[in-house]
N, C-alpha and C. Protein backbone atom coordinates (compact mmCIF):
# COMPACT_ATOMS: atom_id res chain seq x y z
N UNK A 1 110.85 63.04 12.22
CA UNK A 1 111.56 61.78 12.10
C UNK A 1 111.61 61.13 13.48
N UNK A 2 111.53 59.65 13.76
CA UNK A 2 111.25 59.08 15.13
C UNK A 2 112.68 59.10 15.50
N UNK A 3 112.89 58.49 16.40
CA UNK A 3 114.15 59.04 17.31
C UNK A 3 115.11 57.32 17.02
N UNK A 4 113.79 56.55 16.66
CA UNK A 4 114.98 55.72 15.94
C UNK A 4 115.56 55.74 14.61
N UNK A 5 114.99 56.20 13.71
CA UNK A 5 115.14 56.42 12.25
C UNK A 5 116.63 57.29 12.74
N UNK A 6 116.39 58.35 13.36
CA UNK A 6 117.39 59.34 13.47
C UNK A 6 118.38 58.86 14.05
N UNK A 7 118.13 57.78 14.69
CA UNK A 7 119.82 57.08 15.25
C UNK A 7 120.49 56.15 14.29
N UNK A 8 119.80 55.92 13.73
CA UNK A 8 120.06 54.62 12.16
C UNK A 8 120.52 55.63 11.12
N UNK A 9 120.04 56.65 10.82
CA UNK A 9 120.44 58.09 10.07
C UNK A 9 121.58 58.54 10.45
N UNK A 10 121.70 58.03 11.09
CA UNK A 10 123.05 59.48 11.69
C UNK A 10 124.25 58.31 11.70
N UNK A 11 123.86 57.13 12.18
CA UNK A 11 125.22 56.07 12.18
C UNK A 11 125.28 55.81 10.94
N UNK A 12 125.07 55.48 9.93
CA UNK A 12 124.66 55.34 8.63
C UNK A 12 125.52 56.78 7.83
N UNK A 13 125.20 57.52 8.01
CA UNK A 13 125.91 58.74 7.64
C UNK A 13 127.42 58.53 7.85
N UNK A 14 127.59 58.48 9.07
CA UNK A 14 128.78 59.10 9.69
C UNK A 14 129.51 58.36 9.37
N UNK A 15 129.23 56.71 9.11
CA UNK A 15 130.09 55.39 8.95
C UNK A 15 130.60 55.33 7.15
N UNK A 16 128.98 56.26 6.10
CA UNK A 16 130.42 56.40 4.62
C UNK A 16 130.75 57.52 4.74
N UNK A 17 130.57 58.40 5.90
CA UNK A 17 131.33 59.73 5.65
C UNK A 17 133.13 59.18 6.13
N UNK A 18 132.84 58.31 7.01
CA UNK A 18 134.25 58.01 7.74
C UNK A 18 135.28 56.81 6.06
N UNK A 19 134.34 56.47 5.24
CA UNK A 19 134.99 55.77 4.20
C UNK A 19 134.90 56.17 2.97
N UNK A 20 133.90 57.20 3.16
CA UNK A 20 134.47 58.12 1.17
C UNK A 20 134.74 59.35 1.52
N UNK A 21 135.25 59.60 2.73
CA UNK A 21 136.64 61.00 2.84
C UNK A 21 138.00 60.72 2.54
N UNK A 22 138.23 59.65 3.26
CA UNK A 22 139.60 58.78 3.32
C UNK A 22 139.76 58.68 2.03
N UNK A 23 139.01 57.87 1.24
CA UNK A 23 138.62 57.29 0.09
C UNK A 23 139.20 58.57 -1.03
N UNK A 24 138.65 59.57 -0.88
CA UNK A 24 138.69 60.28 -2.10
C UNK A 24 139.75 61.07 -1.90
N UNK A 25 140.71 61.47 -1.01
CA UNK A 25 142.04 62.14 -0.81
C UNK A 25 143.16 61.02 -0.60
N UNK A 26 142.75 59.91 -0.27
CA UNK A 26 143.74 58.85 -0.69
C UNK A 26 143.57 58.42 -2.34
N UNK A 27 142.89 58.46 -2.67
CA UNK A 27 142.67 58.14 -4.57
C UNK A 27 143.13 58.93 -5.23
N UNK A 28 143.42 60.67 -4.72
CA UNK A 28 143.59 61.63 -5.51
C UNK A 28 145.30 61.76 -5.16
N UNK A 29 145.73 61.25 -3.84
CA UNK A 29 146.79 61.47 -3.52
C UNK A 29 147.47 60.14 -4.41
N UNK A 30 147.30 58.75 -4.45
CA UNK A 30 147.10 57.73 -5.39
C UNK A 30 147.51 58.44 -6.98
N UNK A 31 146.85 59.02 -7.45
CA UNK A 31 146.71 59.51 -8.91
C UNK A 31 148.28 60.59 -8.68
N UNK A 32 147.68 61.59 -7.83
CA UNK A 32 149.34 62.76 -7.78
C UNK A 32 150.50 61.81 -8.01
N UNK A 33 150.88 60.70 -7.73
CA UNK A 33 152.23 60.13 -6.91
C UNK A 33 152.12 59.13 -8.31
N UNK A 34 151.13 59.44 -9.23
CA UNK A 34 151.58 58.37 -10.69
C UNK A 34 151.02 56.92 -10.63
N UNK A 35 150.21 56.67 -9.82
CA UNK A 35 149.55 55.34 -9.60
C UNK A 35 148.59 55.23 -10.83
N UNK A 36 148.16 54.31 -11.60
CA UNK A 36 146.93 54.03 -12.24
C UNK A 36 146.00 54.31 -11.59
N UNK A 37 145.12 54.46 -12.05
CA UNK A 37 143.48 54.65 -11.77
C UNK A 37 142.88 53.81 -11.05
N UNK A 38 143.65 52.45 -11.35
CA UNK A 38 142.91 50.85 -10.88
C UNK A 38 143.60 50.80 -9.91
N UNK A 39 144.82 50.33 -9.44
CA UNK A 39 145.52 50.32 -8.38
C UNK A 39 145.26 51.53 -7.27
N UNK A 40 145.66 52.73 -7.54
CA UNK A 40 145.26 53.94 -6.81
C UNK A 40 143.74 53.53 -6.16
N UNK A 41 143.01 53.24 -7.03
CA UNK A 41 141.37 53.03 -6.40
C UNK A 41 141.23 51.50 -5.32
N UNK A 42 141.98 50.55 -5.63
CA UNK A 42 142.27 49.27 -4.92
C UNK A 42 143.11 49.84 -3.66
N UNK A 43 144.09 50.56 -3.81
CA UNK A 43 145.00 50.73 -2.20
C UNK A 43 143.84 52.14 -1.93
N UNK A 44 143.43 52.94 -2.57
CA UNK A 44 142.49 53.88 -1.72
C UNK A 44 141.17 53.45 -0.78
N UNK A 45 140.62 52.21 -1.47
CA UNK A 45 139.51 51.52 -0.94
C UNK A 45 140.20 50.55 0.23
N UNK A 46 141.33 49.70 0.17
CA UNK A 46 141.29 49.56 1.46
C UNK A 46 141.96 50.04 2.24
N UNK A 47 142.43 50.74 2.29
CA UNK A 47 143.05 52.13 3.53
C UNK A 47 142.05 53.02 4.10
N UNK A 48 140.94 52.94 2.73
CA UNK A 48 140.33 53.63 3.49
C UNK A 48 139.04 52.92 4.18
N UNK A 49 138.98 51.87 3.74
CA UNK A 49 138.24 50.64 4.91
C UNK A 49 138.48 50.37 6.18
N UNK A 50 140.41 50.53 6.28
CA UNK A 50 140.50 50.18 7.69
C UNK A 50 140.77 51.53 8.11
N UNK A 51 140.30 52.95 7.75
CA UNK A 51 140.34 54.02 8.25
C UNK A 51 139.28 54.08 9.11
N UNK A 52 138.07 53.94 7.83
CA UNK A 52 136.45 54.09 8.53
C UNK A 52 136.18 52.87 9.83
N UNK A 53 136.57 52.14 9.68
CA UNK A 53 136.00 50.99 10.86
C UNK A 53 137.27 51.54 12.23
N UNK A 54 138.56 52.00 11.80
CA UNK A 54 139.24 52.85 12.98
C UNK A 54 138.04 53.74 13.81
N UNK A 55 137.88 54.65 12.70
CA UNK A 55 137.21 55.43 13.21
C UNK A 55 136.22 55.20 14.07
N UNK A 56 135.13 54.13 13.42
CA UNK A 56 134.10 54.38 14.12
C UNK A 56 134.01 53.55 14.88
N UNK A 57 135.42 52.51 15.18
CA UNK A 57 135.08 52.42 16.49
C UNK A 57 135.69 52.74 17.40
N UNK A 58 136.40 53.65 17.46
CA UNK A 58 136.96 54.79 18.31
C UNK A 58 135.81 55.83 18.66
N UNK A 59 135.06 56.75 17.86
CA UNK A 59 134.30 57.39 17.76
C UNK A 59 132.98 57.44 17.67
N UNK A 60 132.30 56.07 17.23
CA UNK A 60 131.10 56.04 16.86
C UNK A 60 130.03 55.23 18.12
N UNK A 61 130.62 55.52 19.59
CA UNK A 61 130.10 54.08 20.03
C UNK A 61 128.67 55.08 20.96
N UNK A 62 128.80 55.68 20.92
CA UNK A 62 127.27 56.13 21.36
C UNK A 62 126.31 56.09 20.25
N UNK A 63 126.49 56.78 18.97
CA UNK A 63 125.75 56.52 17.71
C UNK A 63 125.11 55.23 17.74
N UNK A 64 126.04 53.80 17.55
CA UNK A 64 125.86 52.91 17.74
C UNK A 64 125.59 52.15 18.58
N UNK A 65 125.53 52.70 20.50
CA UNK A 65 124.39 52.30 20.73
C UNK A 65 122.94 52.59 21.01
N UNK A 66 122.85 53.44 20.31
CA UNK A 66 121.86 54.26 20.03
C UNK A 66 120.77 53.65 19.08
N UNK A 67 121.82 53.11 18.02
CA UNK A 67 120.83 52.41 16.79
C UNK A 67 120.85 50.71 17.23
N UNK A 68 121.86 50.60 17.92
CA UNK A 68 121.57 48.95 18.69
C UNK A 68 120.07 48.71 19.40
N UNK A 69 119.78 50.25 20.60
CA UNK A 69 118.85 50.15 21.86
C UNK A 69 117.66 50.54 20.67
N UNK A 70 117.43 50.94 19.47
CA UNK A 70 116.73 51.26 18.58
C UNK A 70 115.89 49.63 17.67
N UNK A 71 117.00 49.20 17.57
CA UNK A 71 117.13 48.01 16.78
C UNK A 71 115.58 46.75 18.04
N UNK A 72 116.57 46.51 19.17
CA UNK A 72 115.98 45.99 20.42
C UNK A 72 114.74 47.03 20.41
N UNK A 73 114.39 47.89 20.63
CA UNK A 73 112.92 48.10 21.00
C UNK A 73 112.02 48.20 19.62
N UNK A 74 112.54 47.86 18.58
CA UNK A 74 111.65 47.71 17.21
C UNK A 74 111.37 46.15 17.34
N UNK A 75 112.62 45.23 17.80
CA UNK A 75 112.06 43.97 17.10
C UNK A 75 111.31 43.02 19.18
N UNK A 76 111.40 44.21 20.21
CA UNK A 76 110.51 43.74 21.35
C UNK A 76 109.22 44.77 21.35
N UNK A 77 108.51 45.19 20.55
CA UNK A 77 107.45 46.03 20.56
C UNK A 77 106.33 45.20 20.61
N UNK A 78 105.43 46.25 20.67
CA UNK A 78 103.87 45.13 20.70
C UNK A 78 103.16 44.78 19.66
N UNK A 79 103.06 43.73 19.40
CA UNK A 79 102.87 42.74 18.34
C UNK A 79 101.41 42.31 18.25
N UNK A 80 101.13 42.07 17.10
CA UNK A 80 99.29 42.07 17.20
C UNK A 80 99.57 40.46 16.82
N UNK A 81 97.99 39.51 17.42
CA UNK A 81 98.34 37.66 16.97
C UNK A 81 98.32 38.11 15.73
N UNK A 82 98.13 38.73 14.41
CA UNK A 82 98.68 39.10 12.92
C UNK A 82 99.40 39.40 13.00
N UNK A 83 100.32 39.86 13.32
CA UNK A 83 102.04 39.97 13.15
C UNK A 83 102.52 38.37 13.69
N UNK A 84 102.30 37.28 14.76
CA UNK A 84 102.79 36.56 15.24
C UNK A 84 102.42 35.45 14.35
N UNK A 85 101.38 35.34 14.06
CA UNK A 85 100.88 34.36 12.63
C UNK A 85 101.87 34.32 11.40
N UNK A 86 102.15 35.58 11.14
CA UNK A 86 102.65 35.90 10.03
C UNK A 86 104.21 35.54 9.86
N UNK A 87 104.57 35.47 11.36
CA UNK A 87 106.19 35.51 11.60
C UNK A 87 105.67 33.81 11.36
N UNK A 88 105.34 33.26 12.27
CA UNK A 88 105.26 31.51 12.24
C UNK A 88 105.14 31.47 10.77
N UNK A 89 104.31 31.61 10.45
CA UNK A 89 104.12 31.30 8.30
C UNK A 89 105.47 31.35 8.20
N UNK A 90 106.34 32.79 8.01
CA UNK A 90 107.27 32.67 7.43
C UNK A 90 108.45 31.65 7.94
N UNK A 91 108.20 31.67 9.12
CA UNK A 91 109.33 30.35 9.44
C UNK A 91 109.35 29.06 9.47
N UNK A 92 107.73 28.84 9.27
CA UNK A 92 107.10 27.58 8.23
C UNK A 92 107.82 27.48 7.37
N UNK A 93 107.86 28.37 6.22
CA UNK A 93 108.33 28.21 5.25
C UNK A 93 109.63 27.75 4.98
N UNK A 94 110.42 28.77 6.05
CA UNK A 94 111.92 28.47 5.80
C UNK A 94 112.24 27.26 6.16
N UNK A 95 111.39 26.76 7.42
CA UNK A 95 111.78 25.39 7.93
C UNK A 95 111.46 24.38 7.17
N UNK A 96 110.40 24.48 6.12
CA UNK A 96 110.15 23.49 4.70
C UNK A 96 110.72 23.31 4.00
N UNK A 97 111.60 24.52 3.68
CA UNK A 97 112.51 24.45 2.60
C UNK A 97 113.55 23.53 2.84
């Protein structure tokens, strides 16, 4: 696996691991305490939204810039005039529309 895939892999991971842990012991704790199913799942999803984005950005900031400096050397790489043709077409297009 290239070393960028594996930085996009791993932030990617870690970011629904950080929102369907929360997620599923707040839903179950939700259900114990007599909540509906629907409500319990509405306050579990966003508690545990602003758990995961706590988290990761407390925790996640090397991951992420990892898949940032990943991101930057995919879209500054070396480009053949067929890749640069191809980009102009498409922004032909959009700019027609």
């Amino acid at each position: 696996m290239s070393e960028q895939r594996k930085a996009w892999t791993t932030y990617i991971v870690l970011r629904l691991l950080f929102f369907a842990v929360p997620f599923a012991a707040l839903y179950a704790l939700g259900l114990a305490l007599g909540l509906t199913m629907m409500v319990s799942g509405i306050v579990a999803a966003v508690l545990a939204a602003l758990i995961g984005v706590s988290l990761s950005i407390l925790l996640l900031s090397k991951p992420r810039e990892e898949a940032s400096v990943s991101i930057y050397a995919w879209r500054n790489r070396d480009r053949t005039a067929d890749d640069v043709a191809e980009d102009a077409a498409i922004d032909g297009e959009v700019d027609a529309k």
